[in-house]
Protein backbone atom coordinates (compact mmCIF):
# COMPACT_ATOMS: atom_id res chain seq x y z
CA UNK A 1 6.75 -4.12 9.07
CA UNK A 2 10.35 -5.24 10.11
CA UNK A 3 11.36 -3.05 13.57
CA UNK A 4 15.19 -2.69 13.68
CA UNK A 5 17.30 -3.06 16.69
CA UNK A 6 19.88 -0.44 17.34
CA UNK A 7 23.58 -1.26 17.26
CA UNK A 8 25.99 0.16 20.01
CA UNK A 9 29.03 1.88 19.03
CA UNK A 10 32.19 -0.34 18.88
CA UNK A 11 34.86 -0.26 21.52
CA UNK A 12 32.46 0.73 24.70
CA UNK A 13 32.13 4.06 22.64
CA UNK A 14 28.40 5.14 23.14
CA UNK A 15 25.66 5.60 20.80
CA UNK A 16 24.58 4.01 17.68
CA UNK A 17 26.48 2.67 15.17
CA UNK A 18 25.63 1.92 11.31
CA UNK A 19 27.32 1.40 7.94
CA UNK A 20 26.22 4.58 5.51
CA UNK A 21 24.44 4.89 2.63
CA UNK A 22 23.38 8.29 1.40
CA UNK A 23 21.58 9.28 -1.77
CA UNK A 24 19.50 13.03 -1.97
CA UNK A 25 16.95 11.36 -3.81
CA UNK A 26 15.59 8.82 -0.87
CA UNK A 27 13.79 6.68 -3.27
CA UNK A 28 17.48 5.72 -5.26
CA UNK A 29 18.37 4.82 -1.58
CA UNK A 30 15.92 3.18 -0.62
CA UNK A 31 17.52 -0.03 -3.04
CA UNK A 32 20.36 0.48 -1.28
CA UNK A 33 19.65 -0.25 1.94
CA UNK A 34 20.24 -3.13 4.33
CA UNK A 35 19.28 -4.07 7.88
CA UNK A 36 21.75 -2.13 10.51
CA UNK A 37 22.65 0.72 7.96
CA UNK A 38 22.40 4.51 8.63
CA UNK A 39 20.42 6.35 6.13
CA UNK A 40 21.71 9.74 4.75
CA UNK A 41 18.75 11.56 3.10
CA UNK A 42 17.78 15.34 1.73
CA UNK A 43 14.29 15.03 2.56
CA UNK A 44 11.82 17.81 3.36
CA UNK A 45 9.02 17.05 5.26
CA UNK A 46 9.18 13.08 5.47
CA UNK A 47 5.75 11.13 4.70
CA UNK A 48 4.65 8.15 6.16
CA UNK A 49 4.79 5.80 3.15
CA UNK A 50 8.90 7.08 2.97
CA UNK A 51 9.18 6.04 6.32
CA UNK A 52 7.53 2.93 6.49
CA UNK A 53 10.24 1.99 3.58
CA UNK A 54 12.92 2.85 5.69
CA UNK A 55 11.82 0.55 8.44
CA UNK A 56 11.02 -2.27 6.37
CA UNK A 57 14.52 -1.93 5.02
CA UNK A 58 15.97 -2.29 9.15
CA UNK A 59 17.99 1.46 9.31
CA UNK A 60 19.14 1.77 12.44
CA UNK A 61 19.41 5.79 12.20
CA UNK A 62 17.90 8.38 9.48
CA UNK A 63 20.27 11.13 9.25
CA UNK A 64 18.56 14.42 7.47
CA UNK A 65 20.09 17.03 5.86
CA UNK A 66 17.08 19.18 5.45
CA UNK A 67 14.02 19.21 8.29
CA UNK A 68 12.10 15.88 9.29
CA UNK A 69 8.94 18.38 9.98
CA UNK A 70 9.15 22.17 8.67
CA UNK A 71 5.77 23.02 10.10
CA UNK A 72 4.31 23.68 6.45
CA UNK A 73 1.87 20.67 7.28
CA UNK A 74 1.55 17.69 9.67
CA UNK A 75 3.67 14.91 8.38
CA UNK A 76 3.19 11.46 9.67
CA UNK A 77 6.80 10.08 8.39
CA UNK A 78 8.54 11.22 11.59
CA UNK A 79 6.06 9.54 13.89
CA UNK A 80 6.22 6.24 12.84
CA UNK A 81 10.39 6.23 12.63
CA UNK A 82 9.98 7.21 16.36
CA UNK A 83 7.79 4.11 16.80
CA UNK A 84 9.71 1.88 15.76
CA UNK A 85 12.89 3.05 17.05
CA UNK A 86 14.39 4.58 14.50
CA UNK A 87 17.31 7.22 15.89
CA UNK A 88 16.16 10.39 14.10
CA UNK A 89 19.12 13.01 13.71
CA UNK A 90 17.54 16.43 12.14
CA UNK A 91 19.16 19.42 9.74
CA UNK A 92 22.76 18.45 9.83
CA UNK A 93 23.07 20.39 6.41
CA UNK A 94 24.16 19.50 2.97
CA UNK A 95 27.48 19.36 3.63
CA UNK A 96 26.87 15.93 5.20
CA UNK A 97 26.68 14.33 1.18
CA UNK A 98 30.68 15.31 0.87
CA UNK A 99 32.28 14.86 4.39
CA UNK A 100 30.52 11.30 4.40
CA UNK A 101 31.65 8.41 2.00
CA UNK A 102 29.25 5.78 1.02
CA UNK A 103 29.95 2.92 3.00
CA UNK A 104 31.82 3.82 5.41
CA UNK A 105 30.73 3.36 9.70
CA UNK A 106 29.73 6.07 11.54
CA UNK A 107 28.64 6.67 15.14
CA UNK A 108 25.74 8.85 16.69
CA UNK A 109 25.70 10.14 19.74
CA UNK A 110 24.00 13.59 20.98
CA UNK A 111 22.68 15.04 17.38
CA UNK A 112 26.94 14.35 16.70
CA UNK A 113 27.97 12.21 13.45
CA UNK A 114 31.62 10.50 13.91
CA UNK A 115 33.78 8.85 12.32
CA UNK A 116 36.01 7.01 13.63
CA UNK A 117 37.25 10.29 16.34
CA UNK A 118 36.60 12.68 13.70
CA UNK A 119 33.28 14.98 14.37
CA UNK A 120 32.07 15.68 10.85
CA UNK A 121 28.71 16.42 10.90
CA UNK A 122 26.28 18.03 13.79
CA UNK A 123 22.47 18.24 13.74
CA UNK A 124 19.60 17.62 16.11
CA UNK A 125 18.13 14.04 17.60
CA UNK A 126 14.55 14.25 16.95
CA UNK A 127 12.26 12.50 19.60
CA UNK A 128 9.12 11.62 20.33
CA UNK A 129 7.82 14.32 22.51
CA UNK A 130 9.17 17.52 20.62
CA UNK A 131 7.78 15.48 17.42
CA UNK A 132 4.25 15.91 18.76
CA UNK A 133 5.03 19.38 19.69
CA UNK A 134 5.80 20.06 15.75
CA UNK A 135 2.98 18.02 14.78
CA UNK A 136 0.70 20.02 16.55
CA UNK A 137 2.36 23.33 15.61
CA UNK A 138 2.27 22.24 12.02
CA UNK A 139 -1.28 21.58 11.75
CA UNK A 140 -1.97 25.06 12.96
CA UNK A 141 -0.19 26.74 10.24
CA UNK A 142 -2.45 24.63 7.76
CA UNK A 143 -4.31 27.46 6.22
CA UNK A 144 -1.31 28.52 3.67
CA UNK A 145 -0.93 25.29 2.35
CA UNK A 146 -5.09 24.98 1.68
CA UNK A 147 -4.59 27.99 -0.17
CA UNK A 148 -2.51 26.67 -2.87
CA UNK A 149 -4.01 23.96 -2.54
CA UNK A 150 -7.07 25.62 -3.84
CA UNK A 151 -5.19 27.23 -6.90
CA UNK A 152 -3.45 23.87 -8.00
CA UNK A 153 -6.81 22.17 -8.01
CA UNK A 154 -7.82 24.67 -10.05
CA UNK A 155 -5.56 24.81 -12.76
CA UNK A 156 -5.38 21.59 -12.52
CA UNK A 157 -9.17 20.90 -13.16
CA UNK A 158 -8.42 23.38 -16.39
CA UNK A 159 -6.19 21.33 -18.08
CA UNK A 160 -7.36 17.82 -17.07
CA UNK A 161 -11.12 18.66 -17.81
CA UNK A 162 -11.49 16.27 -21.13
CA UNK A 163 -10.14 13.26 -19.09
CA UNK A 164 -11.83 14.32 -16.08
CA UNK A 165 -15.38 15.17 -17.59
CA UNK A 166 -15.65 12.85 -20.72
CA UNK A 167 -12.37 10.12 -20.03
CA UNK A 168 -10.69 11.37 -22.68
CA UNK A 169 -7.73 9.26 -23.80
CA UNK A 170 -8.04 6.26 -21.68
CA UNK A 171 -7.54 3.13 -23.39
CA UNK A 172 -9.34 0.14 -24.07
CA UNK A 173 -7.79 -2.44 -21.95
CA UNK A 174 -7.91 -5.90 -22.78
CA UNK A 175 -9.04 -7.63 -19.36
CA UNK A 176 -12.48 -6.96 -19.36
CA UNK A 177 -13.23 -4.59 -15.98
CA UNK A 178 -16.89 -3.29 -16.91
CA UNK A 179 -19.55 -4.67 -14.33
CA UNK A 180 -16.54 -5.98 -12.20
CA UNK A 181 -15.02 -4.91 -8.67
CA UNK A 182 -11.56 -3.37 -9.17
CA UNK A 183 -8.62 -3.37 -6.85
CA UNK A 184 -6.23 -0.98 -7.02
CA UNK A 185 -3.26 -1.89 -5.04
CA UNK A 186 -0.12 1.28 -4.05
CA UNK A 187 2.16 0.50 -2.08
CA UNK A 188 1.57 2.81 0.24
CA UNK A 189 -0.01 3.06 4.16
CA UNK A 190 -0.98 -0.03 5.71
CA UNK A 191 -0.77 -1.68 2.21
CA UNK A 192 -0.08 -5.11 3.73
CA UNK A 193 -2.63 -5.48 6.22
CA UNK A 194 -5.37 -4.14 3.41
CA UNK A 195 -4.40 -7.37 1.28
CA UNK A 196 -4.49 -9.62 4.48
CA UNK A 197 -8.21 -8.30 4.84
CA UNK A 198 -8.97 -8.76 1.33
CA UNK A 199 -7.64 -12.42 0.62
CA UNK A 200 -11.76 -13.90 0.94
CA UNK A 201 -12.83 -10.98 -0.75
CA UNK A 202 -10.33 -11.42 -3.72
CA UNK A 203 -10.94 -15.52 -3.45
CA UNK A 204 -14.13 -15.51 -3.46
CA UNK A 205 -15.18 -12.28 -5.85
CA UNK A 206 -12.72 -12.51 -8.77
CA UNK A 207 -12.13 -8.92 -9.17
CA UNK A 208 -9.77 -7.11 -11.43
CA UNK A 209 -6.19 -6.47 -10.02
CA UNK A 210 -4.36 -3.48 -10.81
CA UNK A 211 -0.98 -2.84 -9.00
CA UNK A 212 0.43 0.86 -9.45
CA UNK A 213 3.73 0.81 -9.58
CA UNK A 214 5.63 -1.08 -7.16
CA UNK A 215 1.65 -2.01 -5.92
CA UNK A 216 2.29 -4.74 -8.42
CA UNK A 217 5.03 -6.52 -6.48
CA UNK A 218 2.82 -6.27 -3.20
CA UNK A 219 0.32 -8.23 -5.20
CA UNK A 220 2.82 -10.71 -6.01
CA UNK A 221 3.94 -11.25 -2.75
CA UNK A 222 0.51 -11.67 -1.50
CA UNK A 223 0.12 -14.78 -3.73
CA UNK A 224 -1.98 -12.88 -6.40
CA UNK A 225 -1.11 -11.97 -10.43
CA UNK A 226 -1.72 -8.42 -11.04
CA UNK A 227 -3.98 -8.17 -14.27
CA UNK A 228 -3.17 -4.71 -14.88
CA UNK A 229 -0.28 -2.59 -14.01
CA UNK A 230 -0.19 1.27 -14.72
CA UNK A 231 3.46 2.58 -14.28
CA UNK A 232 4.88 5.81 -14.40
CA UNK A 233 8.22 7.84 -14.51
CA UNK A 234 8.39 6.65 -10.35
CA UNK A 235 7.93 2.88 -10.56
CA UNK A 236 10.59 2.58 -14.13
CA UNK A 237 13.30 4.93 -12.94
CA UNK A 238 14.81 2.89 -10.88
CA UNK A 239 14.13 -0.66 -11.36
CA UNK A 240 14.65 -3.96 -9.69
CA UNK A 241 14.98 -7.37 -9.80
CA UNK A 242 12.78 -8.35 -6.84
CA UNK A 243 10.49 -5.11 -6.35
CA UNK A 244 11.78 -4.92 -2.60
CA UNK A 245 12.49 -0.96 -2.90
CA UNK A 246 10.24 2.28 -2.82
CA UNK A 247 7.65 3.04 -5.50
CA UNK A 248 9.97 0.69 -8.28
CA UNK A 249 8.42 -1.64 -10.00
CA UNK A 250 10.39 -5.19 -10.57
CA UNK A 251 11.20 -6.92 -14.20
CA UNK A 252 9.15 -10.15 -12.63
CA UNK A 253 6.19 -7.61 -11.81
CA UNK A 254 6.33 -6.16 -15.10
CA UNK A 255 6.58 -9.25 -17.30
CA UNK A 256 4.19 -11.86 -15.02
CA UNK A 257 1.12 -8.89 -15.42
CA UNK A 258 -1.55 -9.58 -18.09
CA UNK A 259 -1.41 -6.19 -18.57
CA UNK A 260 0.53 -2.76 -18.65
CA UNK A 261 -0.62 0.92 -18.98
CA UNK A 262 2.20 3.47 -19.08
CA UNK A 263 1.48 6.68 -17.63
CA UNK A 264 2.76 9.31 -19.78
CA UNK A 265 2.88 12.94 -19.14
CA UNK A 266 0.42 15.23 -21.32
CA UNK A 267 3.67 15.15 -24.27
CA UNK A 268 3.12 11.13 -24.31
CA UNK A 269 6.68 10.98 -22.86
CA UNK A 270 7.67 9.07 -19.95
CA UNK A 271 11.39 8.78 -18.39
CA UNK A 272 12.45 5.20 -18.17
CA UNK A 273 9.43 4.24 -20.59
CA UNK A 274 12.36 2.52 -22.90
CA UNK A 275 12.70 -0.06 -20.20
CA UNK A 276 9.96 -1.69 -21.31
CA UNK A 277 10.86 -1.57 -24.78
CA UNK A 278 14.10 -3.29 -23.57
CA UNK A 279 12.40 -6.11 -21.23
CA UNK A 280 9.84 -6.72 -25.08
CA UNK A 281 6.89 -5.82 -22.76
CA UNK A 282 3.75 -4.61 -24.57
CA UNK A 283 1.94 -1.44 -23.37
CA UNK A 284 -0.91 1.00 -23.90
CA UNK A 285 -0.16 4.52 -23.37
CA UNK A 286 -2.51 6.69 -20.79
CA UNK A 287 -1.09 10.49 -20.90
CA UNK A 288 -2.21 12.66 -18.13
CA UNK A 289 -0.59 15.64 -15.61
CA UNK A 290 -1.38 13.85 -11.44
CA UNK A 291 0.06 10.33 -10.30
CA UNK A 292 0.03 6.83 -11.68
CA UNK A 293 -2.46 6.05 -8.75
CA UNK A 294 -4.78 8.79 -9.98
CA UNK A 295 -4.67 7.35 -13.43
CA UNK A 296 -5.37 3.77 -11.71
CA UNK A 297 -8.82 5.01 -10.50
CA UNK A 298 -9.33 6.88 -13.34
CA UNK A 299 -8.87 3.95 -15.59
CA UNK A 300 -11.25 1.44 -13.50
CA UNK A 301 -13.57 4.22 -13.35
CA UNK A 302 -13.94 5.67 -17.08
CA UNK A 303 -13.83 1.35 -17.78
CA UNK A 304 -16.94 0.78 -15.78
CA UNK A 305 -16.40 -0.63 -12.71
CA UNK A 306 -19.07 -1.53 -10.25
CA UNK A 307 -16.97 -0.96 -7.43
CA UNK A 308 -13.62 0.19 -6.74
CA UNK A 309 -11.21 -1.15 -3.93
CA UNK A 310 -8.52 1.38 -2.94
CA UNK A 311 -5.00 -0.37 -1.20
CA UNK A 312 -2.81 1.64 0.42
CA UNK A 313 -4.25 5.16 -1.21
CA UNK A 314 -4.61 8.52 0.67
CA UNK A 315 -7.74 7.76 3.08
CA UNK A 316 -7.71 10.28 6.11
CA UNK A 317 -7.14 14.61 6.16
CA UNK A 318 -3.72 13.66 7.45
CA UNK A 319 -2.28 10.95 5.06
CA UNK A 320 -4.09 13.30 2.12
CA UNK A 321 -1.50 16.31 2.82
CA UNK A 322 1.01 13.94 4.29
CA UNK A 323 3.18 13.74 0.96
CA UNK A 324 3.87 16.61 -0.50
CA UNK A 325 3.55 16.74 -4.15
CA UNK A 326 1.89 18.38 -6.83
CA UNK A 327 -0.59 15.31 -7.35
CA UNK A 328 -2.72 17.16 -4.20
CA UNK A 329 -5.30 17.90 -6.83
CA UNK A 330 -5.08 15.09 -9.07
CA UNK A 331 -5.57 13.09 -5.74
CA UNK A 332 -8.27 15.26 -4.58
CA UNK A 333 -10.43 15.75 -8.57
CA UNK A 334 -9.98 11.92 -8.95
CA UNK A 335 -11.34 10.71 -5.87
CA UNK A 336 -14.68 13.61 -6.69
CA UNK A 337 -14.72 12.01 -10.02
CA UNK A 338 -15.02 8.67 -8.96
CA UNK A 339 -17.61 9.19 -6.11
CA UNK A 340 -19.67 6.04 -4.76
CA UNK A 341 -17.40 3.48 -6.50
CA UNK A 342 -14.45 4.40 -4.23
CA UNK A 343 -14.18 2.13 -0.86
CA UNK A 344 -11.26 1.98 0.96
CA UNK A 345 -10.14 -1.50 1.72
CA UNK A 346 -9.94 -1.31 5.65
CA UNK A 347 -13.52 -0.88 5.44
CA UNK A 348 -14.40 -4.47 3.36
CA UNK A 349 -13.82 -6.82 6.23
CA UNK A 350 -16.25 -5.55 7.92
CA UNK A 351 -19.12 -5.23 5.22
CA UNK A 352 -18.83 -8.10 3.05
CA UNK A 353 -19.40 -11.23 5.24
CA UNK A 354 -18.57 -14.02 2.15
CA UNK A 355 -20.33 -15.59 -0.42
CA UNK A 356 -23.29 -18.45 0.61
CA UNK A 357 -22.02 -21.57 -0.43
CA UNK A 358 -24.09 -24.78 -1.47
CA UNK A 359 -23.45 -26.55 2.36
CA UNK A 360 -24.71 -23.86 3.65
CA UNK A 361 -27.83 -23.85 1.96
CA UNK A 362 -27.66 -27.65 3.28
CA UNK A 363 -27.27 -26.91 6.59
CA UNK A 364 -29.88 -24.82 6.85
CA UNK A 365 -32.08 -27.77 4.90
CA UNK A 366 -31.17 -30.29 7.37
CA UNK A 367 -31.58 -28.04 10.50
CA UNK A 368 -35.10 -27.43 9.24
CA UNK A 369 -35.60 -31.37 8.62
CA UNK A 370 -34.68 -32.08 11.80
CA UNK A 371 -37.02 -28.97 13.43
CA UNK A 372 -39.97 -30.23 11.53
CA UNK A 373 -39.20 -34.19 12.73
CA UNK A 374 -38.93 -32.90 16.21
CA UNK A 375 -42.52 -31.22 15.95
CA UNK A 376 -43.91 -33.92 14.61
CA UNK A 377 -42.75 -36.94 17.23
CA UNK A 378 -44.21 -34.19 19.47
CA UNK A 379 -47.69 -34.90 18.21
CA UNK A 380 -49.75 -38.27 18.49
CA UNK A 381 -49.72 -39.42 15.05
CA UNK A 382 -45.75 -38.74 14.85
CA UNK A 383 -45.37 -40.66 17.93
CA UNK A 384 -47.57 -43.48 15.71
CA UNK A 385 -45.11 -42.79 12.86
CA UNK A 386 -41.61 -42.88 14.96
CA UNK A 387 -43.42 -46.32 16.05
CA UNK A 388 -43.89 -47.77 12.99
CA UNK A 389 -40.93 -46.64 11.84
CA UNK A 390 -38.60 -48.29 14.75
CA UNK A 391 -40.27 -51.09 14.23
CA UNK A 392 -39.20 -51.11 10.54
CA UNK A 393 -35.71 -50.41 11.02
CA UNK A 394 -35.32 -53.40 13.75
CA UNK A 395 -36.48 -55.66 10.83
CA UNK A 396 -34.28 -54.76 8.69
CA UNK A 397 -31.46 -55.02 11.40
CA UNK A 398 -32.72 -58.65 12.30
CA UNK A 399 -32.66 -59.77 8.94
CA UNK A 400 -28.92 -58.19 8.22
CA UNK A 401 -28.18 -60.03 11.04
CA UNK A 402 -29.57 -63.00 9.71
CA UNK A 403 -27.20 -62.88 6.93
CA UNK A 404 -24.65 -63.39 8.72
CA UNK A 405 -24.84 -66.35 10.79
């Protein structure tokens, strides 16, 4: 993860300075942006993978229109922009989109927005402490959001129970994935460092990579070919050439895989689904209501994995409820579905210790070898034998020697 530095205002002026780029739907944005810009967002509640983005793409300063943390649940996006030093400025209202113009510089300076000496915009600098504060407030009011969480999964389970029960409409993929270890790589939390703990694992094992959505370009810049990728309306939206933005998946990404499964809402329709029709890249068709990860899992499930690898998925209380979305309890009936198979990656460092290899098999040969030669110079008919066999070996020395001269 790249950590910005902040940029002091021109002309001794103080605070931070940036060039903007604004967009209310942060995942256009994220495209967008470049190392020392100031981010102009409309979003509610931001999660940690959203953040993350935003640092790796080098903002100096994340200017909100609506609230970093409402208090609904505990977010973790706010956290980590504080981390990394990220100048947070909070509920500076909608207005913000018109009085700003896309690349234009502004300065920040006490929850103020200028530019230039014009004040157009006001809101409030978010920092660390009064983020905990929230945090903790916010997971105190949790017991509204179970609630509905509790319906959705529900009526959820209701209309999903063919594909959930029986794996109804999943297709019959090419690469073969019964019997083998799956991963399934989003580009989500900590997504890097789970492929950096993977790289024997994936060496050594073979198993079947699928990338969802922009999880595909993560695999690519980890040195590996995805063999299948399952994309939705998220990752073909917004396309790119090199994958380096949000949950879009690149062209490379999408033509270099063996293999693509669209994810389709229940109609069969998916927005952006012509792209691929206009890149001439071939495609099965999964439709389901819940996210393109939850049809990952599903897939590599219903397929018969032996074991399933999860990259940068949903893995604590916190992360689960950190996004919110509707996919709660697709999330939540997909991970019951899949039960034992499901291992997070963090976790295969430290069980799977690498496949024996033939010189290790001679190593332990030899070290027995030379244990048993040991114990038997020890006795007094090895000390006979080590004898006779010295003597041996000087013969044949004296008469190589002999050869010679």
């Amino acid at each position: 993860m790249k950590f910005p530095s902040r940029h002091t205002a021109v002309q001794g002026l103080p605070g931070v300075t940036g060039t903007v780029r604004l967009d209310r739907r942060t995942s256009s944005l994220l495209r967008r942006l470049r190392p020392g810009d100031v981010a102009v967002v409309d979003h509610l509640d931001l999660d940690r993978a959203t953040a993350e983005a935003l640092v790796d793409c080098g903002v100096v300063a994340v200017v909100n229109a609506s609230s970093f943390i409402s208090g609904r649940y505990p977010n973790l996006g706010p956290e980590l922009l504080a981390r990394s030093g990220v100048l947070m400025l909070d509920e500076v209202g909608t207005d913000v989109f018109t009085r700003l113009r896309d690349g234009s510089t502004v300065r920040l300076h006490e929850g103020e927005v200028y530019v230039g000496d014009e004040n157009v915009a006001s809101g409030h600098e978010l920092g660390a402490e009064e983020i905990g504060t929230l945090m903790e407030d916010a997971r105190s009011g949790l017991s509204t959001q179970l609630q509905s969480f509790t319906h959705n999964t529900t009526e959820f389970l209701r209309r999903e129970q063919e594909l959930l029960l029986h794996g109804q409409g999943v297709p019959q993929t090419r690469t073969v994935i019964e019997r083998r270890p799956v991963v399934v790589v989003v580009r989500g939390y900590d997504y890097r460092e789970d492929l950096r703990g993977l790289k024997r694992f994936i060496r050594e094992q073979r198993p079947v990579l699928v990338g969802v959505d922009a999880g595909a370009d993560a695999l690519i810049a980890a040195g590996h070919r995805p063999d299948i990728v399952v994309v939705g309306e998220g990752g073909l939206a917004q396309g790119t050439q090199s994958g380096d933005s949000g949950a879009a998946v690149s062209d490379k990404a999408l033509r270099t895989s063996r293999e693509i499964v669209l994810h389709a809402d229940r109609s069969g329709r998916a927005l952006g689904g012509d792209r691929l029709d206009r890149l001439g890249v071939r495609h099965q068709t999964l439709s389901a209501s819940g996210t393109s990860e939850d049809v990952a899992l599903l897939l590599a499930d219903v397929r018969g994995a032996s074991l399933i690898i999860a990259v940068g998925t949903h893995a604590t209380l916190d992360e689960f409820l950190d996004r919110q979305r509707s996919g709660l309890a697709s999330t939540f009936l997909t991970r019951l579905r899949v039960g034992p198979k499901l291992v997070d990656a963090k976790g295969i460092p430290q069980l799977y210790a690498g496949r024996v290899r033939v010189w290790h098999l001679v190593l332990v040969l030899l070290a027995g070898l030379l244990a048993l030669g040991v114990a038997i110079a020890a006795t007094p008919v090895g000390g006979d034998w080590w004898s006779s066999i010295g003597g041996a070996l000087s013969d044949v020395l004296d008469w190589i020697q002999g050869l010679f001269t």
